[in-house]
Each structure stands twice: as C-alpha cells, then as structure tokens.
Protein backbone atom coordinates (compact mmCIF):
# COMPACT_ATOMS: atom_id res chain seq x y z
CA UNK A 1 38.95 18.21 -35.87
CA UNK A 2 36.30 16.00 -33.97
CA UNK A 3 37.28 14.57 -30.48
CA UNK A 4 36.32 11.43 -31.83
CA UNK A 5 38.91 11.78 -34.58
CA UNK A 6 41.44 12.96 -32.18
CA UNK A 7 41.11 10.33 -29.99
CA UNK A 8 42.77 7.67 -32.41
CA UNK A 9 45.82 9.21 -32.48
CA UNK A 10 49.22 7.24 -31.03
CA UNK A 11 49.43 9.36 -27.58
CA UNK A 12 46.97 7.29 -25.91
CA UNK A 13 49.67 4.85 -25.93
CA UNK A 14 51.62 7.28 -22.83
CA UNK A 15 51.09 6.40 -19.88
CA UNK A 16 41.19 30.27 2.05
CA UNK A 17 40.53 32.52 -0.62
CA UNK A 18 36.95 34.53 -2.10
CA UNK A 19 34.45 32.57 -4.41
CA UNK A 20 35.38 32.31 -7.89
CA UNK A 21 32.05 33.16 -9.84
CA UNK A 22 31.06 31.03 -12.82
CA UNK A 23 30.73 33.26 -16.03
CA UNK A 24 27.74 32.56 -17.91
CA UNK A 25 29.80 31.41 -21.33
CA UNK A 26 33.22 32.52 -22.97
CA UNK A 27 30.92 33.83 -25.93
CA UNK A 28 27.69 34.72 -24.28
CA UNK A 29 26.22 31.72 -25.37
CA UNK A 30 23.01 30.83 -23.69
CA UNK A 31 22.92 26.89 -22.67
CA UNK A 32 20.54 25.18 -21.00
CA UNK A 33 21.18 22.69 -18.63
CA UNK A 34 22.26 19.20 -20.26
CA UNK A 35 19.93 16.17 -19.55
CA UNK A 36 19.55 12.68 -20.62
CA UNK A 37 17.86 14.12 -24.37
CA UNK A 38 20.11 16.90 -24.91
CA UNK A 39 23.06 16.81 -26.96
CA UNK A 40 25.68 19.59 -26.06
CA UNK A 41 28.26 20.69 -29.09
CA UNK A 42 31.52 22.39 -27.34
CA UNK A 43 33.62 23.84 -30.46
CA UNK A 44 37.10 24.93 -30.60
CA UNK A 45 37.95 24.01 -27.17
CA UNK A 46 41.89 22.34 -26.83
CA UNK A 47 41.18 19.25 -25.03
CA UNK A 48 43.36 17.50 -21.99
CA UNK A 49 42.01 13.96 -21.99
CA UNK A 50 44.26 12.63 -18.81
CA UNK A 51 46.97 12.63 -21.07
CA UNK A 52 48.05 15.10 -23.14
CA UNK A 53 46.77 18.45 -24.78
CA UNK A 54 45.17 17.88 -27.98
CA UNK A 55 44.74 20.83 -31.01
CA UNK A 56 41.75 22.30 -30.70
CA UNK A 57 38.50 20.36 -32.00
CA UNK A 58 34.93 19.91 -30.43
CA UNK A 59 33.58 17.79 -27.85
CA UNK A 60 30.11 16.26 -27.52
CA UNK A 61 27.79 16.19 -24.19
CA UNK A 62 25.74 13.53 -24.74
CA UNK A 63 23.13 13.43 -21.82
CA UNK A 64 25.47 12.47 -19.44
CA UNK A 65 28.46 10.85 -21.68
CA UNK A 66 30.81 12.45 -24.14
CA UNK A 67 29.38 11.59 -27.15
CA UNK A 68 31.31 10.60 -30.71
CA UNK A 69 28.54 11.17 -33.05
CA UNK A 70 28.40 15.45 -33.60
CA UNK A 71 24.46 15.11 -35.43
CA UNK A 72 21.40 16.24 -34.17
CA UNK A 73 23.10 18.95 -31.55
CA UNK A 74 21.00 20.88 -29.38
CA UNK A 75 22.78 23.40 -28.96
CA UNK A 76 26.70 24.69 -29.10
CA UNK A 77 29.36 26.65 -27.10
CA UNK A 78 32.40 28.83 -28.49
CA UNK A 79 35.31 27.50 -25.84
CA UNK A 80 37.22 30.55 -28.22
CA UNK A 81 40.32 28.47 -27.82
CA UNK A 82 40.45 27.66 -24.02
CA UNK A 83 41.08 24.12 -22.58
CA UNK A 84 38.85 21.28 -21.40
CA UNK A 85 39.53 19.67 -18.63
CA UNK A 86 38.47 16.26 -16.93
CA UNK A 87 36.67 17.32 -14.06
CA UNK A 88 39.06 17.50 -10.90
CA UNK A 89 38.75 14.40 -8.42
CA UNK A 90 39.56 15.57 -4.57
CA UNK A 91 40.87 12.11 -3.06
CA UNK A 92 40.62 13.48 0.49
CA UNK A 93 38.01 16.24 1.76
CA UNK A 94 35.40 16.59 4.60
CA UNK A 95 32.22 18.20 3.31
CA UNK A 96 29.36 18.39 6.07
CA UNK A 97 26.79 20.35 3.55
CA UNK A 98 25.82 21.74 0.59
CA UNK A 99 27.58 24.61 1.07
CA UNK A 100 30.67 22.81 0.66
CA UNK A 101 29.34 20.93 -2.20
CA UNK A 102 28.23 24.03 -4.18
CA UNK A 103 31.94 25.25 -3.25
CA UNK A 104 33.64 21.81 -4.55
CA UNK A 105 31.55 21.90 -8.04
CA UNK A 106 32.24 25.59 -8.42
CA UNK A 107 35.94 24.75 -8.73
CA UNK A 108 35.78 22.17 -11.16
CA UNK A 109 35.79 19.20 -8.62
CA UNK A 110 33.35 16.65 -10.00
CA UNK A 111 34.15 14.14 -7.53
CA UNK A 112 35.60 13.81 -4.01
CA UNK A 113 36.49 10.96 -1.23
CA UNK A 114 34.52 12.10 2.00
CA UNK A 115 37.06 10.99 4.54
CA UNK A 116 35.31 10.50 7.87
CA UNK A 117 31.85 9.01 8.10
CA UNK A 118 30.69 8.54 11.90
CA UNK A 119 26.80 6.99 10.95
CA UNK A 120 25.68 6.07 7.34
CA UNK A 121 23.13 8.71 7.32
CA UNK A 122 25.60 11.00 7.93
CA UNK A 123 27.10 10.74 4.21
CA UNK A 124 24.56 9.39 2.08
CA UNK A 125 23.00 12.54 2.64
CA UNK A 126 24.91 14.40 0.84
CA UNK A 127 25.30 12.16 -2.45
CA UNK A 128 23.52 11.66 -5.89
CA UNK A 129 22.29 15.36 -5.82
CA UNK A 130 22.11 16.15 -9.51
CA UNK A 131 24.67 18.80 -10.90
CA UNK A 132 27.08 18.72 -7.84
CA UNK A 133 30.23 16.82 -6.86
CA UNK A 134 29.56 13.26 -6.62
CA UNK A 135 30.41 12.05 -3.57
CA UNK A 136 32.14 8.64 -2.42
CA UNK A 137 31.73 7.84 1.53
CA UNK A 138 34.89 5.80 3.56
CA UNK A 139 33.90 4.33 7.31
CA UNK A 140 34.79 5.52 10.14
CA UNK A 141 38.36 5.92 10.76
CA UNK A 142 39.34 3.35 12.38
CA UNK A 143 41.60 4.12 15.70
CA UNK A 144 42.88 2.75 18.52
CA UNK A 145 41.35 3.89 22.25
CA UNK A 146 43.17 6.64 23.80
CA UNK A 147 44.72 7.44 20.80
CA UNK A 148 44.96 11.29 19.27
CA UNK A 149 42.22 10.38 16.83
CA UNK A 150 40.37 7.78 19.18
CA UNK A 151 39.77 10.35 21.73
CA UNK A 152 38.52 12.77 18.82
CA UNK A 153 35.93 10.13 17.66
CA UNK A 154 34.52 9.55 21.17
CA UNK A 155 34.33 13.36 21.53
CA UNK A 156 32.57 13.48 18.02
CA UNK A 157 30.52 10.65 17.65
CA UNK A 158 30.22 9.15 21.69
CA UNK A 159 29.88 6.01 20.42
CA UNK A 160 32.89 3.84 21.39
CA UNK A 161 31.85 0.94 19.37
CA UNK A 162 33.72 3.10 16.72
CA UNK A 163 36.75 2.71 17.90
CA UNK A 164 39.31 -0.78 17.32
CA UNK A 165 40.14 -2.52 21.00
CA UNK A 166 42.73 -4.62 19.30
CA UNK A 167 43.52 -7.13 16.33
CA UNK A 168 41.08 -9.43 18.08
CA UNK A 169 38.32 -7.01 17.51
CA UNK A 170 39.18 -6.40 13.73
CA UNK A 171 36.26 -8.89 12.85
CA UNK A 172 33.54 -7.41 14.80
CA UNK A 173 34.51 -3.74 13.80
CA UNK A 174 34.95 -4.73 9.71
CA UNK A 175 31.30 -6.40 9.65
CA UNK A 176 29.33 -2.94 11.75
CA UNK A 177 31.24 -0.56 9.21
CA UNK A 178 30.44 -3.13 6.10
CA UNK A 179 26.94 -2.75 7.44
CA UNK A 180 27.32 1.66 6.31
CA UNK A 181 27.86 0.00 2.82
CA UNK A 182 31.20 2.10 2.26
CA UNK A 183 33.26 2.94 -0.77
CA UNK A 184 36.75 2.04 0.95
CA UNK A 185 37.94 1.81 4.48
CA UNK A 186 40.09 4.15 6.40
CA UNK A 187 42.41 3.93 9.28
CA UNK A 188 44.56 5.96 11.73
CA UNK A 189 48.13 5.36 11.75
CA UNK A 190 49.70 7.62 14.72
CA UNK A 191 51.41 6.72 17.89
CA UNK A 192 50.03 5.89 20.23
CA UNK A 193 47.52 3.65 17.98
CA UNK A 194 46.88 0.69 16.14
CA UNK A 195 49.65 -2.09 16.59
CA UNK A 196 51.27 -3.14 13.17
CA UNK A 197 49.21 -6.60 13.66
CA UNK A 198 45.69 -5.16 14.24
CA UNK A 199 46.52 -2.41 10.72
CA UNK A 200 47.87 -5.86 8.67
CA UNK A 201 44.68 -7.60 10.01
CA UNK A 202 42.28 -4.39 9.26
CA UNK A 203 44.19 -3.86 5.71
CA UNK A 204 43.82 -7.98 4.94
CA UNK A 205 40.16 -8.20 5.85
CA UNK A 206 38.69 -4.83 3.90
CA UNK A 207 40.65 -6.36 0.80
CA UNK A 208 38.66 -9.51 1.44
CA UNK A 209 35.59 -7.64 1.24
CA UNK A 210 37.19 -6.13 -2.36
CA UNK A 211 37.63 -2.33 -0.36
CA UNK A 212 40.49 -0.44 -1.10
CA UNK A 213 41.91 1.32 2.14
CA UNK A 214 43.14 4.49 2.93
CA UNK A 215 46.13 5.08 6.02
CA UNK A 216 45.97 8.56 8.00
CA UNK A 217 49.50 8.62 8.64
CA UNK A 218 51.57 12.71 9.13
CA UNK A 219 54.80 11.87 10.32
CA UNK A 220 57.75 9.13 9.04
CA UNK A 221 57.27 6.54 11.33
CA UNK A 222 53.49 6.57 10.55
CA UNK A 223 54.63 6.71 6.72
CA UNK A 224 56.23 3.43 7.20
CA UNK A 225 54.24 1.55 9.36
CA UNK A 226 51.00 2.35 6.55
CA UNK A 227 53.35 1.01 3.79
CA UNK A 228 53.57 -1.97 5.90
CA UNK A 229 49.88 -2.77 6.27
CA UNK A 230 49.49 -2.96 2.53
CA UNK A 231 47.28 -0.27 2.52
CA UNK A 232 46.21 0.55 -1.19
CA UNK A 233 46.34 4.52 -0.31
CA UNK A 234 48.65 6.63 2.82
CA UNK A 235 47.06 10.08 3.03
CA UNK A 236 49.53 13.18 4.35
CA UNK A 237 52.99 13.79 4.35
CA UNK A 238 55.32 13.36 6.96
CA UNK A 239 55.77 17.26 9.43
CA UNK A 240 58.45 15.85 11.76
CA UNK A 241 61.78 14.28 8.93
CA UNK A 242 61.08 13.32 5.39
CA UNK A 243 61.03 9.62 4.22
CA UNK A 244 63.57 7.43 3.21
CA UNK A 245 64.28 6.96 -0.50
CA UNK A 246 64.53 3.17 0.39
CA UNK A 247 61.39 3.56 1.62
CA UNK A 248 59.82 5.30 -1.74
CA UNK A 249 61.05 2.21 -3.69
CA UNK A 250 59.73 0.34 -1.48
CA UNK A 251 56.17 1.82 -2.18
CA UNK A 252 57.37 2.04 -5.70
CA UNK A 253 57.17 -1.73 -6.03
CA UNK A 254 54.46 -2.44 -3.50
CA UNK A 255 52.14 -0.44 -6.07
CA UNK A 256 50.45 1.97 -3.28
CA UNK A 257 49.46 5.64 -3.70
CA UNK A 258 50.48 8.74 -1.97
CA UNK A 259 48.14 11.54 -1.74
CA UNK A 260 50.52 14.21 0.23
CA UNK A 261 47.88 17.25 1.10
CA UNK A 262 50.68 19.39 1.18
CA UNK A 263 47.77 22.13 1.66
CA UNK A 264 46.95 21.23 5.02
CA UNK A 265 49.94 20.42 5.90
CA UNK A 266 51.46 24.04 5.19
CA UNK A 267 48.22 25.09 7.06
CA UNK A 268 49.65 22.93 9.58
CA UNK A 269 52.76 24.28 9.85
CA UNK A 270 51.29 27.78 9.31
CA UNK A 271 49.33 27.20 12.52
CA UNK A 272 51.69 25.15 14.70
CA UNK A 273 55.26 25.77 16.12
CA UNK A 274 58.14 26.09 13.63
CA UNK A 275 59.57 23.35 15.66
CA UNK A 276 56.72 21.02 15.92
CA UNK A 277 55.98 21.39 12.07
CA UNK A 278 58.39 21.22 9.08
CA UNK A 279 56.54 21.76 5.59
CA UNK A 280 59.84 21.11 4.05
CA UNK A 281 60.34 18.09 5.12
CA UNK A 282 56.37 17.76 3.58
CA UNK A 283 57.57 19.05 0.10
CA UNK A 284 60.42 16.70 0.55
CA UNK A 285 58.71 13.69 0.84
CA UNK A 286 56.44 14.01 -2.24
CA UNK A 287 59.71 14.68 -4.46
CA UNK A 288 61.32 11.61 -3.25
CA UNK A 289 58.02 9.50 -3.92
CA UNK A 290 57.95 11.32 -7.33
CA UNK A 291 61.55 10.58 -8.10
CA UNK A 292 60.65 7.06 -6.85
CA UNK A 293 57.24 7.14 -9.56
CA UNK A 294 55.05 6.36 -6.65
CA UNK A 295 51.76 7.55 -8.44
CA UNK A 296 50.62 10.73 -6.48
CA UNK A 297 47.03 11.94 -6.15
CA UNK A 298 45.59 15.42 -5.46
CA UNK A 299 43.88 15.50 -2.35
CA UNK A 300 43.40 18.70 0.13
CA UNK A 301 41.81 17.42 3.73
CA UNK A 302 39.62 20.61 3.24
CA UNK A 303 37.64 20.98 6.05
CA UNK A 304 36.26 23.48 8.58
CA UNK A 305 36.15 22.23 11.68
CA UNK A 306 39.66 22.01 13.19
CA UNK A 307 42.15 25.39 13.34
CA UNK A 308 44.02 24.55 10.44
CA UNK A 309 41.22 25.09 8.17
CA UNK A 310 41.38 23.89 4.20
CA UNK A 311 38.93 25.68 1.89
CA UNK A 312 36.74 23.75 -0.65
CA UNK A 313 37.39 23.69 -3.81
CA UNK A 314 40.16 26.00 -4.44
CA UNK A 315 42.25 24.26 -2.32
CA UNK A 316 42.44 21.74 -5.11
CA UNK A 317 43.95 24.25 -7.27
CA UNK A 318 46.13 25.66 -4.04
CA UNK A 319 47.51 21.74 -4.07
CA UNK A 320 48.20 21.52 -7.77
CA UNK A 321 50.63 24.57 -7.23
CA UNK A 322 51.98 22.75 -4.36
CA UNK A 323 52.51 19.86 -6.06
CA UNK A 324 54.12 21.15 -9.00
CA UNK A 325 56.50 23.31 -6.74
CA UNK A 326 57.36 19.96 -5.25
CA UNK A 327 58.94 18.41 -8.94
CA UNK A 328 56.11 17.51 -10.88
CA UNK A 329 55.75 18.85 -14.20
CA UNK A 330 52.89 20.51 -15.18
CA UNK A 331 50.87 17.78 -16.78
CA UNK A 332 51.88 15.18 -14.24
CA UNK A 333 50.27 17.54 -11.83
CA UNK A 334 47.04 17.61 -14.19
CA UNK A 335 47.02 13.76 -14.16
CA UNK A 336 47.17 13.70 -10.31
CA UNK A 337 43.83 15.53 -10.00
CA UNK A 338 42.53 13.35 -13.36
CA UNK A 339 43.13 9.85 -14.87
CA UNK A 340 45.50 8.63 -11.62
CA UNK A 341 42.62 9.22 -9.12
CA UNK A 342 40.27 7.39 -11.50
CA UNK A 343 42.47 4.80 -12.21
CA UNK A 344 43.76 3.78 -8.77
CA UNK A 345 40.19 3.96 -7.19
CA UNK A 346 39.06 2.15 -10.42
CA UNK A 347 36.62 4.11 -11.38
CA UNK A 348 37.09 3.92 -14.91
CA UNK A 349 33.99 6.33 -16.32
CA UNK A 350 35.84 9.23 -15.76
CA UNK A 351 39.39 11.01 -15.12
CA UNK A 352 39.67 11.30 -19.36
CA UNK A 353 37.71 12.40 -21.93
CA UNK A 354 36.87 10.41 -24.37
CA UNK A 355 33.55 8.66 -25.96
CA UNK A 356 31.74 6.81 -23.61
CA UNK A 357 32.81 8.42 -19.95
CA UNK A 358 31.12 10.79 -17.93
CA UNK A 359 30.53 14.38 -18.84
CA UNK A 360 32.90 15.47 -16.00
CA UNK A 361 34.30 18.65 -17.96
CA UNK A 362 36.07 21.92 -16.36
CA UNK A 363 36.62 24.79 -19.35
CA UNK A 364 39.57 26.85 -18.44
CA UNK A 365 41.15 30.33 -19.89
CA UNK A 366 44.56 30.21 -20.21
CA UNK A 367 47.09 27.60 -21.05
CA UNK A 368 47.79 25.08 -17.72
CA UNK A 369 50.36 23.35 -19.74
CA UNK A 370 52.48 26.02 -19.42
CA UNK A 371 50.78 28.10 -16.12
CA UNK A 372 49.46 25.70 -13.22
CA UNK A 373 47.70 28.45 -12.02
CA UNK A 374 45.65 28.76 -15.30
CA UNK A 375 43.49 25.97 -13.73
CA UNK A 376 41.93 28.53 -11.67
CA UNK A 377 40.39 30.82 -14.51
CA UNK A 378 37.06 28.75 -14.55
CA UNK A 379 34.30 29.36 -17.01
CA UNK A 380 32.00 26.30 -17.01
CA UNK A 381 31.36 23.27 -15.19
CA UNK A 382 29.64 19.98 -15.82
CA UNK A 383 29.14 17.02 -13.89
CA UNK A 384 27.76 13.93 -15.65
CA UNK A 385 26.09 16.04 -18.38
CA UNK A 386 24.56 18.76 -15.93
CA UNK A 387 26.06 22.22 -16.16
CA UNK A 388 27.11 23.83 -12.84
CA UNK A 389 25.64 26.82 -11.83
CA UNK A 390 26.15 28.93 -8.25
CA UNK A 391 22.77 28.74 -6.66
C-alpha cells in the first residue's frame, strides 16, 4: 500500500544522557543525501501521520516534500517494518550553537522554539542551516525591573532597554523587539513582575502585530495570571500547589496551550529543596489540563547554562515519558511532539505526513504505540528532504 493510497482513508476525520548514534540504514542501504532532484522511496515503513498508525506501505521524499507520485525513484530504503514518524517539534529550548543543533536533529527534532533572544544576531545565526533543526526565534523575554528574570537579563545582556518599566512603556518596548523581526513574543510572569495591566497590554499589542505569545509562568498564581493576559501559549508547570480544575476549563474554553516541561521541572525539583519544589504538584497540573482537553505541547527548556541543566534532544523523548506518566495515552503523547505543535503555531507544512508537507521524518525500531520509549531507538533522520547525519 502507497502512502498516497493510505492517506484517503476515514481516520483523517479524528481529531542528561550519552549520544544516541545514527545507524547508517535498517538494511545497509546506502542513501545519499536528498536534494531538490532526488526522489527518495522509503518501503515497508508503518507510518504515524499526526494521527494514527497506518499498515505498513511506502513513503516518498520528494526533494524536500513527501511526494504522492512513487515513479522515477532515485533510490529506496527497507524501513523492515519500523515506524515513521513526523519529525519531533521542541516548543521550548535554548540552543546557543551548533552543538546543540547537531544534538536536537540527532534526536529526531526537526524543529524547535528558541526561547530567549537578547539581539537579533544572536538567533538568526543559528537558522536555515541545511539538514539541521529549523529554528524559530521569540524576543526577548519581556520582564519587569528588579524582577527574578529582569535582574537575569541585565546580568546577561546589560542592556536595560530590554526590560518593560510599566504598561506605559508596552509601546516603545513592542516596536524595538518588532524591529528583531521575531516569530512570537515572550513574557515573564513571576512575582515580583509585570502587573496584570502591562501583560493584557503586552498580550493585546503582539496580537495586533498577528504574533502569537508565549507566558513564562512556574508556580499557580503565575499559571493564572498568564491565562488572564490571553496569552496564546503558558510555558512550565506550577512547583509550589497544582492548578485549579476551574481554572483548566477555564483555559479549556479560552483555547490556549500548555506546554508543561515537566523535564526541567523534575530537574528543578531534583536540584532544589524538597520543600521549595514539588514535581507532583507539576505532574498534577498537566493531568488536570489533560482531563480539562487543554491541548498540551512537548517542550523541554533544554539548556546549559543554569544548574538545572536539560539536555538536547533526548530530553524530548525524556518529556514524552513524562507526559505519558502524567495521563496521556500513548498517541496523544505522539501528537503533542507532532500535529498539535504545528497546528497551534500554525505552521501547517509539517507535524503530519502526508503529500505536500515537509520531509520532516524520524524512522524508529520498535512499536511507540504500545512503548513510549520506542521513540528513542532512532535510525534515520530527515529534515525538509536532507538526511541527518552526526558530523
């Protein structure tokens, strides 16, 4: 069966560890690297489009598309039965190099949100680099002066033109990140920090300027006070008490996004004192926004530059465990990291695979379905067409 042929089926009507080296093939099959004349045949591969698992069929790599048409095939792969996944979409990491790019890639993430930008330069650096993660830049957080954060961004950056002295400097500070030509906006939601009026006001004006926002916000009151600003996104999970389920319907009907972290936050509480830190209260959280259907997103805060240290890259699959120990089943934990992301920060070429969207492609051993942890056995990678390979 063709994935073209599989495609018209009725279920599109549903809704810090050591490098894991790429093998070559499953069969030893020699491949070069895809490019815009190439046309890629992947046989007897089980495909997971966003959706569901289909029976096992072939895909086509079509420069950088999945193809429909199977003719004039360059050359072909025996996936001997494993499963092909959308490539894995990290809504919340801090890369600084390449290093942490190759890392990303090498663990099937084909795109990630880089979560603190402190100059333009500082980002764009890192994008568009052919056969590696591609790369989406947010502003600087935005945070109040003598704030947690605030006083981390003048330490960082020394440039206190960064920071927000108030709603009636909202304006000023929307039009000088604008200027950086982000992807979305993000702001700190702690206390001490931003009033409720200057987040509404910060919140109103990036939607004016069509940007989708993301809230910093690790404890309950934060929680509720991002929910308030009509943020699109709140990134973390409260350490201190869980939510309220009034407040997950709340969300629930509000249509925002949770992406929890729970891997930082466990490094959090790994790190801090048991008193200071509760991951349960973390895990807690996420199952009452899942029992809620708030739409959850995979996203890890990896980083390496404060103590509680996230890997890249396999913390994605380290969250997808979390996640699923949390309540979510198995394939709602697959969607999280595929066709949710891609939907909610509408970018609609990828997070599925079907004819016509990107060649973002993971090929796993093992059966995820049934074993989360499956998503970890790894044998190829492609982003947009290009085939991943450690350099």
């Amino acid at each position: 069966m063709s994935l073209a042929s599989s495609l018209t089926s009725s279920h599109l009507a549903s809704p810090s560890a050591p490098w894991l080296p790429l093998k070559a093939s499953i069969a030893n099959t020699t491949v070069p690297h895809c490019g815009r004349n190439q046309k890629i045949a992947i046989d007897n591969v089980k495909v997971f489009d966003g959706w569901n698992l289909l029976p096992p069929s072939t895909v086509i790599i079509d420069g950088t598309v999945i193809g429909d048409d199977a003719s004039h095939v360059t050359a072909r792969i025996d996936g001997q039965g494993g499963v092909l996944l959308p490539g894995f979409i990290d809504s919340h990491a801090h890369p600084r190099n390449n290093t942490d790019l190759e890392a990303l890639t090498s663990y099937g993430v084909t795109t990630a949100f880089q979560m603190a930008c402190f100059t333009k330069d500082q980002c764009s650096a890192l994008e568009g680099q052919k056969g590696l993660v591609d790369l989406r830049r947010g502003t600087s957080p935005a945070a109040a002066p003598g704030s947690r954060h605030g006083d981390l961004i003048e330490k960082s950056a020394s440039d206190p033109s960064l920071l927000v002295q108030g709603e009636t400097d909202v304006s000023r500070w929307i039009e000088e990140q604008l200027a950086w030509e982000p992807d979305f906006f993000k702001l700190i939601v702690e206390t001490p920090g931003l009033s409720q009026g200057t987040l509404n006001a910060l919140v109103s004006q990036a939607h004016n300027h069509s940007r989708k926002v993301v809230c910093h916000a690790a404890d309950a009151q934060s929680h509720a006070e991002s929910m308030e600003s009509g943020t699109d996104q709140t990134h973390h999970t409260p350490l201190d008490k869980p939510i309220t389920q009034d407040l997950a319907q709340q969300v629930f009907a509000r249509g925002q996004v949770v992406v929890p972290t729970l891997t930082v936050m466990k490094a959090f509480t790994n790190n801090g004192k048991p008193r200071q830190y509760s991951f349960e209260a973390a895990r807690e959280s996420v199952r009452l926004y899942h029992e809620a259907h708030v739409p959850i997103m995979v996203g890890t805060d990896a980083n390496h530059e404060i103590a509680s240290t996230v890997d890249f890259g396999i913390s994605v699959h380290d969250e997808l465990a979390l996640l699923a120990e949390s309540g979510m089943s198995n394939v709602e934990v697959l969607r999280s990291a595929t066709i949710v992301p891609a939907r909610h920060w509408g970018l609609h070429d990828r997070g599925s695979i079907k004819p016509g969207t990107r060649a973002d492609l993971v090929l796993v051993e093992g059966d995820p379905i049934n074993n989360i942890k499956d998503t970890r056995n790894i044998k190829r990678v492609w982003v947009a067409g290009t085939e991943h390979t450690k350099s």
